[in-house]
PDB file of N, CA and C in Angstrom:
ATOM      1  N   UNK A   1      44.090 -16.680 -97.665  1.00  0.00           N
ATOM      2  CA  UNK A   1      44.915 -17.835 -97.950  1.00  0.00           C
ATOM      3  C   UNK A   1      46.304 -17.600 -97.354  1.00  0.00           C
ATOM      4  N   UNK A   2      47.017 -18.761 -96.877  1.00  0.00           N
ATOM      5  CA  UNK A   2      48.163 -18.432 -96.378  1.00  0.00           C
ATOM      6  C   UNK A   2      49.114 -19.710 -96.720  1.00  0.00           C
ATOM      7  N   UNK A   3      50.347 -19.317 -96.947  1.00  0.00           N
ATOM      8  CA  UNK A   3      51.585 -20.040 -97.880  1.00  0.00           C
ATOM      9  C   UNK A   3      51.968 -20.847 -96.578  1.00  0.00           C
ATOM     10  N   UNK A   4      52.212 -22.167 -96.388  1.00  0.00           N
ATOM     11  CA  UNK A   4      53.281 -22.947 -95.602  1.00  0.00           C
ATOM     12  C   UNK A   4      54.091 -23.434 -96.451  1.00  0.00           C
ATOM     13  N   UNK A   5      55.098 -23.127 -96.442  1.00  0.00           N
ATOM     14  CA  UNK A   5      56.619 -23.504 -97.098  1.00  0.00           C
ATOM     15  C   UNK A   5      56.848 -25.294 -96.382  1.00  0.00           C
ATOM     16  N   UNK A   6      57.426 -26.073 -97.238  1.00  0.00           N
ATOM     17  CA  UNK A   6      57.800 -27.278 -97.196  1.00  0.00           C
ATOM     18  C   UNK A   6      59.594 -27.332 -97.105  1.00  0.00           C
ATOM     19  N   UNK A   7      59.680 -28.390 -96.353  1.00  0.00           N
ATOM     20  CA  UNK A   7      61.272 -28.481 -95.940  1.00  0.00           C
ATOM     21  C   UNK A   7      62.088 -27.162 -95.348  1.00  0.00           C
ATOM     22  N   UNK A   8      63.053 -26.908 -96.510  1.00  0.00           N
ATOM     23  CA  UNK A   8      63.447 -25.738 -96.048  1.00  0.00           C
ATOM     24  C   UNK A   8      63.728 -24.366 -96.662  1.00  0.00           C
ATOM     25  N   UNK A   9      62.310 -24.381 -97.042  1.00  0.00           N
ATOM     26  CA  UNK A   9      62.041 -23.347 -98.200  1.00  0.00           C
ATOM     27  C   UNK A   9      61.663 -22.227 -97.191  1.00  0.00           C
ATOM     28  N   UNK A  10      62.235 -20.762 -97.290  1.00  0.00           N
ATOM     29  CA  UNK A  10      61.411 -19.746 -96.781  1.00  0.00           C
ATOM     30  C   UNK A  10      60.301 -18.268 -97.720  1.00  0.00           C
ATOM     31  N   UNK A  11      59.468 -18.241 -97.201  1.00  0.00           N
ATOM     32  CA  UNK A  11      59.164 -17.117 -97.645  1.00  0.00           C
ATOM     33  C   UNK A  11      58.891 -15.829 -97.269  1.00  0.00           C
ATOM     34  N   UNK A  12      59.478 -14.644 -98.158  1.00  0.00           N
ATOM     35  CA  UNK A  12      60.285 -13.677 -98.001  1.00  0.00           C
ATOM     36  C   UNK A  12      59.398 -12.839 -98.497  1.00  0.00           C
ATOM     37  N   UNK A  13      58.774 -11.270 -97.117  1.00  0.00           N
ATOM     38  CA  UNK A  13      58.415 -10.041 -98.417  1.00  0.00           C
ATOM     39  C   UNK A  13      59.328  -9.460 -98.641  1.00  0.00           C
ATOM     40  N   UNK A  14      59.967  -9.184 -99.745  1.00  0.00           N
ATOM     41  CA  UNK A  14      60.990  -8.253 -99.942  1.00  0.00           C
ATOM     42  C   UNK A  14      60.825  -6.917 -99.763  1.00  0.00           C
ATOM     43  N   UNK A  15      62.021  -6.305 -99.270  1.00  0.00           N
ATOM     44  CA  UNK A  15      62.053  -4.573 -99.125  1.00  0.00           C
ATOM     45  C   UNK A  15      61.723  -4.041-100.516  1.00  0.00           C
ATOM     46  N   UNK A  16      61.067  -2.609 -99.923  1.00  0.00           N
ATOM     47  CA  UNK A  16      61.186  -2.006-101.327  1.00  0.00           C
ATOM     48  C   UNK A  16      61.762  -1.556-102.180  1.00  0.00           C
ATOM     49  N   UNK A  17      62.162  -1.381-102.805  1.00  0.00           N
ATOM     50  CA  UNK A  17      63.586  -0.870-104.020  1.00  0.00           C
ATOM     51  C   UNK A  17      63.750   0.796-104.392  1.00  0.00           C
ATOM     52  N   UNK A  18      64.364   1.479-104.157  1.00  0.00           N
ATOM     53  CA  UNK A  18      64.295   2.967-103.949  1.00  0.00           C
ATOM     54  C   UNK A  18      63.868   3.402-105.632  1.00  0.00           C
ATOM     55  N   UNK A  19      63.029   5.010-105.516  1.00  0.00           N
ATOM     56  CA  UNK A  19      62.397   5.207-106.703  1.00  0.00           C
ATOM     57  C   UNK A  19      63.808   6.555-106.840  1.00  0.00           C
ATOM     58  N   UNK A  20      64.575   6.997-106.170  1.00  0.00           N
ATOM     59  CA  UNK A  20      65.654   8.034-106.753  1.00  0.00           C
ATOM     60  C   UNK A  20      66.658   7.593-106.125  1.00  0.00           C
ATOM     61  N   UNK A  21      67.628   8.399-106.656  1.00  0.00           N
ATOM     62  CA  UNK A  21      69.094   8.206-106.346  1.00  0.00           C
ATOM     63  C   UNK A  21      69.415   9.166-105.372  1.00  0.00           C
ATOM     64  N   UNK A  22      70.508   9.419-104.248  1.00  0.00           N
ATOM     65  CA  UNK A  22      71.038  10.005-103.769  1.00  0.00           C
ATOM     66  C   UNK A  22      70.333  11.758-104.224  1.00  0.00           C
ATOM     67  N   UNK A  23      70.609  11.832-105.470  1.00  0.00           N
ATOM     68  CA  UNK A  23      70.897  12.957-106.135  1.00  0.00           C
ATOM     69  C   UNK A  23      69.626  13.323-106.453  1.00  0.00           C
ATOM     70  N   UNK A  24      68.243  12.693-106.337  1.00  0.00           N
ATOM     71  CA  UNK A  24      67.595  12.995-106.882  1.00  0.00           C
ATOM     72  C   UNK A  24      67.048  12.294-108.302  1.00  0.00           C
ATOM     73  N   UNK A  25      67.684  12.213-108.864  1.00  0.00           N
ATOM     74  CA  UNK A  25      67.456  11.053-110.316  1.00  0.00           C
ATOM     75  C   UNK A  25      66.255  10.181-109.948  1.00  0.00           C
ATOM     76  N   UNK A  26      65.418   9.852-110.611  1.00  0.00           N
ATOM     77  CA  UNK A  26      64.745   9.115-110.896  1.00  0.00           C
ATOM     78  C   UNK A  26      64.797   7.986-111.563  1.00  0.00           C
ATOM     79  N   UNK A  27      64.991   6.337-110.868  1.00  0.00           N
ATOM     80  CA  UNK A  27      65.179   5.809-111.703  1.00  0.00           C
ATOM     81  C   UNK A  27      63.968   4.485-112.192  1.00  0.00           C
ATOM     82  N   UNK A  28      64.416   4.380-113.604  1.00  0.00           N
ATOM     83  CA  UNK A  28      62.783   3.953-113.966  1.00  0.00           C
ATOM     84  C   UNK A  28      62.967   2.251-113.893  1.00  0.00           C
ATOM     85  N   UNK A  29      61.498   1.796-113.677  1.00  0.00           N
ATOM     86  CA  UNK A  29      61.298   0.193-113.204  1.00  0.00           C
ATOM     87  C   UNK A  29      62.101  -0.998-113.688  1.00  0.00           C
ATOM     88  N   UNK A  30      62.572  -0.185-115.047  1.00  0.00           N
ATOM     89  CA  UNK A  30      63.901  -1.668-115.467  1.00  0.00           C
ATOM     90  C   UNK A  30      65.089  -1.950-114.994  1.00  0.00           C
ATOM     91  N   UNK A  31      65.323  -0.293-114.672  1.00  0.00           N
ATOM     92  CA  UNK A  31      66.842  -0.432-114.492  1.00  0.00           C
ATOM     93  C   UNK A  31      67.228  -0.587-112.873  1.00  0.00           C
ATOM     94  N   UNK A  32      65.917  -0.498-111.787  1.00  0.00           N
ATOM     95  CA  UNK A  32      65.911  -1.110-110.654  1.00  0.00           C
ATOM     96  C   UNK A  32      66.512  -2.259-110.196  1.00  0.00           C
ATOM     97  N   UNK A  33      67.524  -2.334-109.367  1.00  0.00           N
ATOM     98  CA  UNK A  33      67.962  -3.791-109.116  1.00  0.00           C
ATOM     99  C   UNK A  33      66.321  -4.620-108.145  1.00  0.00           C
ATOM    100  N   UNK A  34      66.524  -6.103-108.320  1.00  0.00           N
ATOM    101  CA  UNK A  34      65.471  -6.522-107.049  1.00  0.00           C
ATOM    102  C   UNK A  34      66.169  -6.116-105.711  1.00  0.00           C
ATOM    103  N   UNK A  35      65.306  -6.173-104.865  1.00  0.00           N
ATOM    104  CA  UNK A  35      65.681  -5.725-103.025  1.00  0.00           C
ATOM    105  C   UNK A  35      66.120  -7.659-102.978  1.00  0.00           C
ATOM    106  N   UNK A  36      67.170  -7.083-102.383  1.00  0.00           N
ATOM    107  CA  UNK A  36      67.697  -8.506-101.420  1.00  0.00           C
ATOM    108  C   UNK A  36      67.394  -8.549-100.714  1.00  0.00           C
ATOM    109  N   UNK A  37      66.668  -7.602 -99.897  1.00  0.00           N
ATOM    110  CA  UNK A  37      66.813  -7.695 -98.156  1.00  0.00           C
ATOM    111  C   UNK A  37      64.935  -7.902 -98.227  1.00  0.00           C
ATOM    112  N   UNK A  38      64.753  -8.626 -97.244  1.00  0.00           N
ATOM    113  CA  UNK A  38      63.143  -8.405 -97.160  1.00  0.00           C
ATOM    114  C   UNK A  38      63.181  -9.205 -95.377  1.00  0.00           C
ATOM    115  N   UNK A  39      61.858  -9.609 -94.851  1.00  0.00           N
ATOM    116  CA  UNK A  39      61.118  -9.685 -93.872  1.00  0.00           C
ATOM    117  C   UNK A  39      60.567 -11.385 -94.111  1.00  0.00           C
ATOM    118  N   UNK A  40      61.304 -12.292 -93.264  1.00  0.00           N
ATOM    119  CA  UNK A  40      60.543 -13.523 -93.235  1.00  0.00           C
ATOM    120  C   UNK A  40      59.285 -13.612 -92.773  1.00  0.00           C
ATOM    121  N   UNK A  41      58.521 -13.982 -93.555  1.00  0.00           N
ATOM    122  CA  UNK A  41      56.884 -14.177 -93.254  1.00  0.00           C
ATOM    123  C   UNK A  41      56.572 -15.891 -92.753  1.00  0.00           C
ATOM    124  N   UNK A  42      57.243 -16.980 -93.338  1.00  0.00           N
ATOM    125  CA  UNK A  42      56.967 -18.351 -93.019  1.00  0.00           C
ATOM    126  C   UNK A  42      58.126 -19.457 -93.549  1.00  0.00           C
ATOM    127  N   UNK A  43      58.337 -20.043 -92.500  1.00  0.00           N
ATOM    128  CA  UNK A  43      59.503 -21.387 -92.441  1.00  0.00           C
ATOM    129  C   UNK A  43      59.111 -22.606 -92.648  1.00  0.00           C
ATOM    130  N   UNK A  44      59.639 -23.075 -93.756  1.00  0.00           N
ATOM    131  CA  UNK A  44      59.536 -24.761 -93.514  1.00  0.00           C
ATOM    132  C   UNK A  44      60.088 -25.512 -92.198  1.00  0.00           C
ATOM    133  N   UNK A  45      59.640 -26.760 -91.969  1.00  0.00           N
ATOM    134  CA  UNK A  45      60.541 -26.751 -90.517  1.00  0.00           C
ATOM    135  C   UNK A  45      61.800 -27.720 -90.899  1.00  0.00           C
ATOM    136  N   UNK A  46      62.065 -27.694 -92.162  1.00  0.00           N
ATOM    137  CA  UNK A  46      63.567 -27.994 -92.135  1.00  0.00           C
ATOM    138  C   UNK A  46      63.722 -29.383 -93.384  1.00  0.00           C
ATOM    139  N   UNK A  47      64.843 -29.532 -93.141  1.00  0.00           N
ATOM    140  CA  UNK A  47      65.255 -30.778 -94.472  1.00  0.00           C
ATOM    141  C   UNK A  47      66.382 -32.333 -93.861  1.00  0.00           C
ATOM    142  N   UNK A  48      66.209 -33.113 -94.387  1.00  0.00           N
ATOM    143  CA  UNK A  48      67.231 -33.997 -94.318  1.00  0.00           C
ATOM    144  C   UNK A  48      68.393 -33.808 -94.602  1.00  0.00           C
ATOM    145  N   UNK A  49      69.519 -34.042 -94.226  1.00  0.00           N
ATOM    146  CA  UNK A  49      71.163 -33.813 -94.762  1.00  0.00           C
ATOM    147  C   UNK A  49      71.218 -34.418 -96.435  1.00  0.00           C
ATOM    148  N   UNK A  50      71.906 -34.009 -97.086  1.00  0.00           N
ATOM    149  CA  UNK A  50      72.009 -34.269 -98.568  1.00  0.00           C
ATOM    150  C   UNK A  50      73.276 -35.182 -98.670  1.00  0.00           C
ATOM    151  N   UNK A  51      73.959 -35.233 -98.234  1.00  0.00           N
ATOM    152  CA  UNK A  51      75.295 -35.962 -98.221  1.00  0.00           C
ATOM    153  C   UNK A  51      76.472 -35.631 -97.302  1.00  0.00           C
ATOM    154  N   UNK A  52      77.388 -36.414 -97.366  1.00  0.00           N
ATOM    155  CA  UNK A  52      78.284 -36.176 -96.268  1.00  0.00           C
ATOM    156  C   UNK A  52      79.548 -35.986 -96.598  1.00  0.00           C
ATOM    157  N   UNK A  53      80.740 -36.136 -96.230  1.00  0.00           N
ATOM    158  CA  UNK A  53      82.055 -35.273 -96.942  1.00  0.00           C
ATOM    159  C   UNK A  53      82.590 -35.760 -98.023  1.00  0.00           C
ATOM    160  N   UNK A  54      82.401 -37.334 -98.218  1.00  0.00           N
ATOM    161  CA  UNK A  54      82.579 -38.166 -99.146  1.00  0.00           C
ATOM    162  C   UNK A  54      81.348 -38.337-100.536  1.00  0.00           C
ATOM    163  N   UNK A  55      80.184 -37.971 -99.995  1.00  0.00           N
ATOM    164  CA  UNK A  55      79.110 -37.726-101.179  1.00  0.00           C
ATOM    165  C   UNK A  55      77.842 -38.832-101.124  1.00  0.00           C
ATOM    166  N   UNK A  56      78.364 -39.292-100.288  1.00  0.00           N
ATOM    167  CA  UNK A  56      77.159 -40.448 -99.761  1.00  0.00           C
ATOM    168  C   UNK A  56      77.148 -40.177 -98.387  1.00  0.00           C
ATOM    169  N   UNK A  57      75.486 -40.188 -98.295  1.00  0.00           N
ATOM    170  CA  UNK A  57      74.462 -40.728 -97.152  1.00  0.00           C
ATOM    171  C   UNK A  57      73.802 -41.593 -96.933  1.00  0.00           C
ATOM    172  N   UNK A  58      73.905 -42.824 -96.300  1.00  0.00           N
ATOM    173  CA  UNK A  58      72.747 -44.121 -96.279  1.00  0.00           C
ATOM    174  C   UNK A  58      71.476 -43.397 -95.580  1.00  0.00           C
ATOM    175  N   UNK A  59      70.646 -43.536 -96.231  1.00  0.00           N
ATOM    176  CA  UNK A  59      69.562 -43.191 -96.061  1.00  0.00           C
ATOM    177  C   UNK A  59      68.741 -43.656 -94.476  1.00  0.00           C
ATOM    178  N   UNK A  60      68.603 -44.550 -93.928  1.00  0.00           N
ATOM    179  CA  UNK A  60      68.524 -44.412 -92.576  1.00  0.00           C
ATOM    180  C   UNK A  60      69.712 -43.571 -91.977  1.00  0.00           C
ATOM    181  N   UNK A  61      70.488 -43.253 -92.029  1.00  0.00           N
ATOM    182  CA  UNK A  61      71.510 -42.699 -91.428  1.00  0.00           C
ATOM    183  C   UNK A  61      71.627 -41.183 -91.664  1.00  0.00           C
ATOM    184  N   UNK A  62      70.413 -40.398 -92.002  1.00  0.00           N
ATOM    185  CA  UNK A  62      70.703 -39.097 -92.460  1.00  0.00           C
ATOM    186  C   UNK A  62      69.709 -37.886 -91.604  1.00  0.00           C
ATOM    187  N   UNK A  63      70.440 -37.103 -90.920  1.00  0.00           N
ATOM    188  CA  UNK A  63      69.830 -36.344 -89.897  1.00  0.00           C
ATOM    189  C   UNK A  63      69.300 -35.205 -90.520  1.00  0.00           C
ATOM    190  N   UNK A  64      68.088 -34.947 -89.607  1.00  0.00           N
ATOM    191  CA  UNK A  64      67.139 -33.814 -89.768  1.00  0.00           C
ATOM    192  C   UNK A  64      67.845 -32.563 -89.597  1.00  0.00           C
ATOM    193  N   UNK A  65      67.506 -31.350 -90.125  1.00  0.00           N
ATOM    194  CA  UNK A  65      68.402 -30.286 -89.781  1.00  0.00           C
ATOM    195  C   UNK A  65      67.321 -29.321 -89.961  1.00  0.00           C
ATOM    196  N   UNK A  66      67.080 -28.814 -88.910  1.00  0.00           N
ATOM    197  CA  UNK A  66      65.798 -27.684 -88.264  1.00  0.00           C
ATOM    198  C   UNK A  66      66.219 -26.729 -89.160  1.00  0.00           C
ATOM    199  N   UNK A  67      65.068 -25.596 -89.856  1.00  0.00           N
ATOM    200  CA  UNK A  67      65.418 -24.613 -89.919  1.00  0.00           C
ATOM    201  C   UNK A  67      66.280 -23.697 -88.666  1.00  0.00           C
ATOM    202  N   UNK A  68      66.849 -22.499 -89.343  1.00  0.00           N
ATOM    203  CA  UNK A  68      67.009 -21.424 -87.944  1.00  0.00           C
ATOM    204  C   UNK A  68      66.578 -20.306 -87.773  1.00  0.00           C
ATOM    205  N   UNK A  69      66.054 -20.165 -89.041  1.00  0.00           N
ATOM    206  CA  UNK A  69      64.912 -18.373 -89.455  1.00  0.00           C
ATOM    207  C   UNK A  69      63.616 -18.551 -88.581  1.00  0.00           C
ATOM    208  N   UNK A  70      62.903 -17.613 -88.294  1.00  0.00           N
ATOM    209  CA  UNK A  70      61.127 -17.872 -87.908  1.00  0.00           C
ATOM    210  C   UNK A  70      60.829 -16.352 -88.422  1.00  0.00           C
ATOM    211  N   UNK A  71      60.059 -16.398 -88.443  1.00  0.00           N
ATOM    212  CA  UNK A  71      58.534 -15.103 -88.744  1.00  0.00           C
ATOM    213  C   UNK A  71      59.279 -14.079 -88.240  1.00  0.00           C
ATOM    214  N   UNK A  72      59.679 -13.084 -89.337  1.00  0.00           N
ATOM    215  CA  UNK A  72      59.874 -11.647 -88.407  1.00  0.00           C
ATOM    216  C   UNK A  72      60.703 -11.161 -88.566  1.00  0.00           C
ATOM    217  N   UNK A  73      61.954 -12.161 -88.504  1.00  0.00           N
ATOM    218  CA  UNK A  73      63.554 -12.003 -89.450  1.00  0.00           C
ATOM    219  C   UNK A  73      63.764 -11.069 -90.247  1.00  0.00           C
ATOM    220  N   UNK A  74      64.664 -10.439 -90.197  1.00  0.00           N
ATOM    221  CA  UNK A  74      64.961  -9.090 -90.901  1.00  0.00           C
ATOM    222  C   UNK A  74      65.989  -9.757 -91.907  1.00  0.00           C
ATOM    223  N   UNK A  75      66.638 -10.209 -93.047  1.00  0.00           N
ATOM    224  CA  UNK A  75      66.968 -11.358 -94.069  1.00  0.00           C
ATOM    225  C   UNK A  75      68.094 -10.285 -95.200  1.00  0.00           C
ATOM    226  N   UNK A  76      68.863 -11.169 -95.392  1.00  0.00           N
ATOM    227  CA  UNK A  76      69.866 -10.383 -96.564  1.00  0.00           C
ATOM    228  C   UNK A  76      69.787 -12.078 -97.899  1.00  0.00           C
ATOM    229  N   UNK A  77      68.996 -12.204 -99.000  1.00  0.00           N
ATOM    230  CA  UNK A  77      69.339 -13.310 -99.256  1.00  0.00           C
ATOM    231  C   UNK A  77      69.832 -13.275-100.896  1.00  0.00           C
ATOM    232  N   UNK A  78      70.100 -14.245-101.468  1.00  0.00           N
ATOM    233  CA  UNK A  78      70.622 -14.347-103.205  1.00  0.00           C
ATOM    234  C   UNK A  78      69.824 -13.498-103.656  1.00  0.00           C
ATOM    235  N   UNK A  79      70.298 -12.817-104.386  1.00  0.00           N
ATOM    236  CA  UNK A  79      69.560 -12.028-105.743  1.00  0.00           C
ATOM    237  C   UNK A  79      68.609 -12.736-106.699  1.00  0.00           C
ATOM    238  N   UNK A  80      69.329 -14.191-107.302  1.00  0.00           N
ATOM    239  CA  UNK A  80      68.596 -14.407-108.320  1.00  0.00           C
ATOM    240  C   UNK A  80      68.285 -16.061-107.916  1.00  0.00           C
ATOM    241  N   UNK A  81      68.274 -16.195-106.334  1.00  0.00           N
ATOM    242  CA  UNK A  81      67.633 -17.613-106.240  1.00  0.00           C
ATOM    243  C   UNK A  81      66.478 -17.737-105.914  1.00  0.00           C
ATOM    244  N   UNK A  82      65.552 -16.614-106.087  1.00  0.00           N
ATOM    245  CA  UNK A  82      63.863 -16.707-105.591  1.00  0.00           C
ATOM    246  C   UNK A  82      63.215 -17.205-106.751  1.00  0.00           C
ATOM    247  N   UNK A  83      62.036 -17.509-106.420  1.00  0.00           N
ATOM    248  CA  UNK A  83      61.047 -18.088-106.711  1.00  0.00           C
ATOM    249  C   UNK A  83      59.537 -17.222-106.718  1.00  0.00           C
ATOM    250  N   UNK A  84      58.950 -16.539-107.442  1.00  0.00           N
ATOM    251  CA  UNK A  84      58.289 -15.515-106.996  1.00  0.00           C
ATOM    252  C   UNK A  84      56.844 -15.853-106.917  1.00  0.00           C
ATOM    253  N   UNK A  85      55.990 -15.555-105.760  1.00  0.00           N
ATOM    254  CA  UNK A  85      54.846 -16.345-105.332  1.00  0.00           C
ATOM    255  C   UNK A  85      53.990 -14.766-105.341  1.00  0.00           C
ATOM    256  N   UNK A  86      52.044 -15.052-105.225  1.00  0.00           N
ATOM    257  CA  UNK A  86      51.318 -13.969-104.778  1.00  0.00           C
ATOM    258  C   UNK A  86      50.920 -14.575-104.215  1.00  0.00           C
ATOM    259  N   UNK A  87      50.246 -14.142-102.662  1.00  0.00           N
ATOM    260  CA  UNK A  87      49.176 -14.625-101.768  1.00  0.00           C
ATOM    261  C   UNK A  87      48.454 -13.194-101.442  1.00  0.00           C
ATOM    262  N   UNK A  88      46.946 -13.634-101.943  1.00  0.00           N
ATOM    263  CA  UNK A  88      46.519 -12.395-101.312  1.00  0.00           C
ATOM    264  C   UNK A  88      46.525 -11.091-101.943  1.00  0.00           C
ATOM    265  N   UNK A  89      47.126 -11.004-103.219  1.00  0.00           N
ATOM    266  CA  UNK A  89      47.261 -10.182-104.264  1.00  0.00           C
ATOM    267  C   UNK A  89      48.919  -9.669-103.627  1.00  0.00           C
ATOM    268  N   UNK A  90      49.863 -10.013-102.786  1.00  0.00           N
ATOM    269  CA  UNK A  90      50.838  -9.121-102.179  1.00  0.00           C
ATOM    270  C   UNK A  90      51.790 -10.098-102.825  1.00  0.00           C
ATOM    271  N   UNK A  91      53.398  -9.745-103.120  1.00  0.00           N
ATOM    272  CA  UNK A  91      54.075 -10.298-104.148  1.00  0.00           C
ATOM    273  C   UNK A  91      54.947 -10.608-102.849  1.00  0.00           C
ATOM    274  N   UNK A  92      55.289 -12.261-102.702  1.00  0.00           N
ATOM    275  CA  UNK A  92      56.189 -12.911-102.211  1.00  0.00           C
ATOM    276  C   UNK A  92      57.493 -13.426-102.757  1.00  0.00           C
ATOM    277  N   UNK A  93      58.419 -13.645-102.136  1.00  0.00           N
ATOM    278  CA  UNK A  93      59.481 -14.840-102.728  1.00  0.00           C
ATOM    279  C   UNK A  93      59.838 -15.700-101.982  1.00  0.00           C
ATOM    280  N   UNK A  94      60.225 -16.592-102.318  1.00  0.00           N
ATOM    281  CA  UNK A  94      60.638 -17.927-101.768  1.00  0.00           C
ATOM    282  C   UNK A  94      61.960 -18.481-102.145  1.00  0.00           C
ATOM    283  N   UNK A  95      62.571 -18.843-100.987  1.00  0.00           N
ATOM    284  CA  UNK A  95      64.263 -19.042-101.353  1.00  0.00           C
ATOM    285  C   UNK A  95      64.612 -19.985-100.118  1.00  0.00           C
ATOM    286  N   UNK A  96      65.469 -20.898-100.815  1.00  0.00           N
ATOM    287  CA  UNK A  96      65.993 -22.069 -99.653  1.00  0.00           C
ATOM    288  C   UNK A  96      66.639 -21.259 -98.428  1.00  0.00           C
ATOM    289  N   UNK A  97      66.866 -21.514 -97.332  1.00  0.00           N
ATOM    290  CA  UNK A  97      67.047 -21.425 -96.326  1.00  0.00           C
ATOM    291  C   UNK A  97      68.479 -21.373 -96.954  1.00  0.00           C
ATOM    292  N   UNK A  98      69.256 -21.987 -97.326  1.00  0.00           N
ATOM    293  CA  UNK A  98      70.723 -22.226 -97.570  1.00  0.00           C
ATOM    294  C   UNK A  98      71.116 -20.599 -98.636  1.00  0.00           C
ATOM    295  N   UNK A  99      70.006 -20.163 -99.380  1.00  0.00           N
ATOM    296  CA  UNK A  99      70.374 -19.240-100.141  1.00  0.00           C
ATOM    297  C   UNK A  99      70.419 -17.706 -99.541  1.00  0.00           C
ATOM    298  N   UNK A 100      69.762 -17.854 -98.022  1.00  0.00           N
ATOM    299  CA  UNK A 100      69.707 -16.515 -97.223  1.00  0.00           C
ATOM    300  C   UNK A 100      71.273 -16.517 -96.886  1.00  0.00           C
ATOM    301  N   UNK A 101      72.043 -14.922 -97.138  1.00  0.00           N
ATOM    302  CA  UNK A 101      72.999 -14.736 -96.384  1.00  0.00           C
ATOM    303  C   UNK A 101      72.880 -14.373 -95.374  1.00  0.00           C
ATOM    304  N   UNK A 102      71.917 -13.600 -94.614  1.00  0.00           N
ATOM    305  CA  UNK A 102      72.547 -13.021 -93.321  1.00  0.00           C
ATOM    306  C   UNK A 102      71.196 -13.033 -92.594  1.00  0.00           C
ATOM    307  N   UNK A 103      71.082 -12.368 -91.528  1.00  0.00           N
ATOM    308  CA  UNK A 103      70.120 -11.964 -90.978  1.00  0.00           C
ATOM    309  C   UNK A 103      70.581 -10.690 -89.915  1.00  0.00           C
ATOM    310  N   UNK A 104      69.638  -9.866 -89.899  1.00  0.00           N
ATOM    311  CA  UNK A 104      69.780  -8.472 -89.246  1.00  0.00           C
ATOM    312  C   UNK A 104      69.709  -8.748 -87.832  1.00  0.00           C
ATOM    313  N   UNK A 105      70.312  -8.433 -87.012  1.00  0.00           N
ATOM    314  CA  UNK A 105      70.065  -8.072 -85.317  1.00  0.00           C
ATOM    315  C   UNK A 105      69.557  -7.566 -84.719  1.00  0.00           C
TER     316      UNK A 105
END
């Protein structure tokens, strides 16, 4: 089975989250932060504009806006704006396109 994301939703495998510290420490599964950073797997191909500087859009009058991520993307995104999906038994997330900060080079 395979996920196609709608509008401009992406989905994200996230990196893995380290099991010690610097030092050695071990730290246990609660006190783990989630990985921000993960690997784009699939793009919506994008959304309509939501409004304009004043707060209205006439609706014929409102432009398409392409995603800019694709498959492969190395991703820095929100902590706590995912959405958490399985495909395949493998643990995904899903996060608006607007909620990714960065992307790797």
């Amino acid at each position: 089975m395979k996920v196609r994301p709608l509008h401009d939703w992406v989905v994200i495998r996230p990196g893995k989250s380290q099991d010690r510290t610097a030092g050695g420490i071990v730290i246990p599964d609660v006190a783990k932060e989630r990985p921000q950073e993960g690997e784009v797997v699939a793009v919506g191909e994008g959304r309509f504009e939501k409004k304009d500087e004043k707060g209205k859009v006439k609706e014929q009058e409102k432009k398409f806006i392409k995603t800019t991520l694709k498959p492969g993307d190395r991703v820095v995104y929100e902590k706590y704006s995912t959405r958490k999906i399985e495909v395949n038994g493998e643990e995904l997330v899903m996060v608006r396109e607007e909620d990714v900060l960065g992307r790797f080079e």
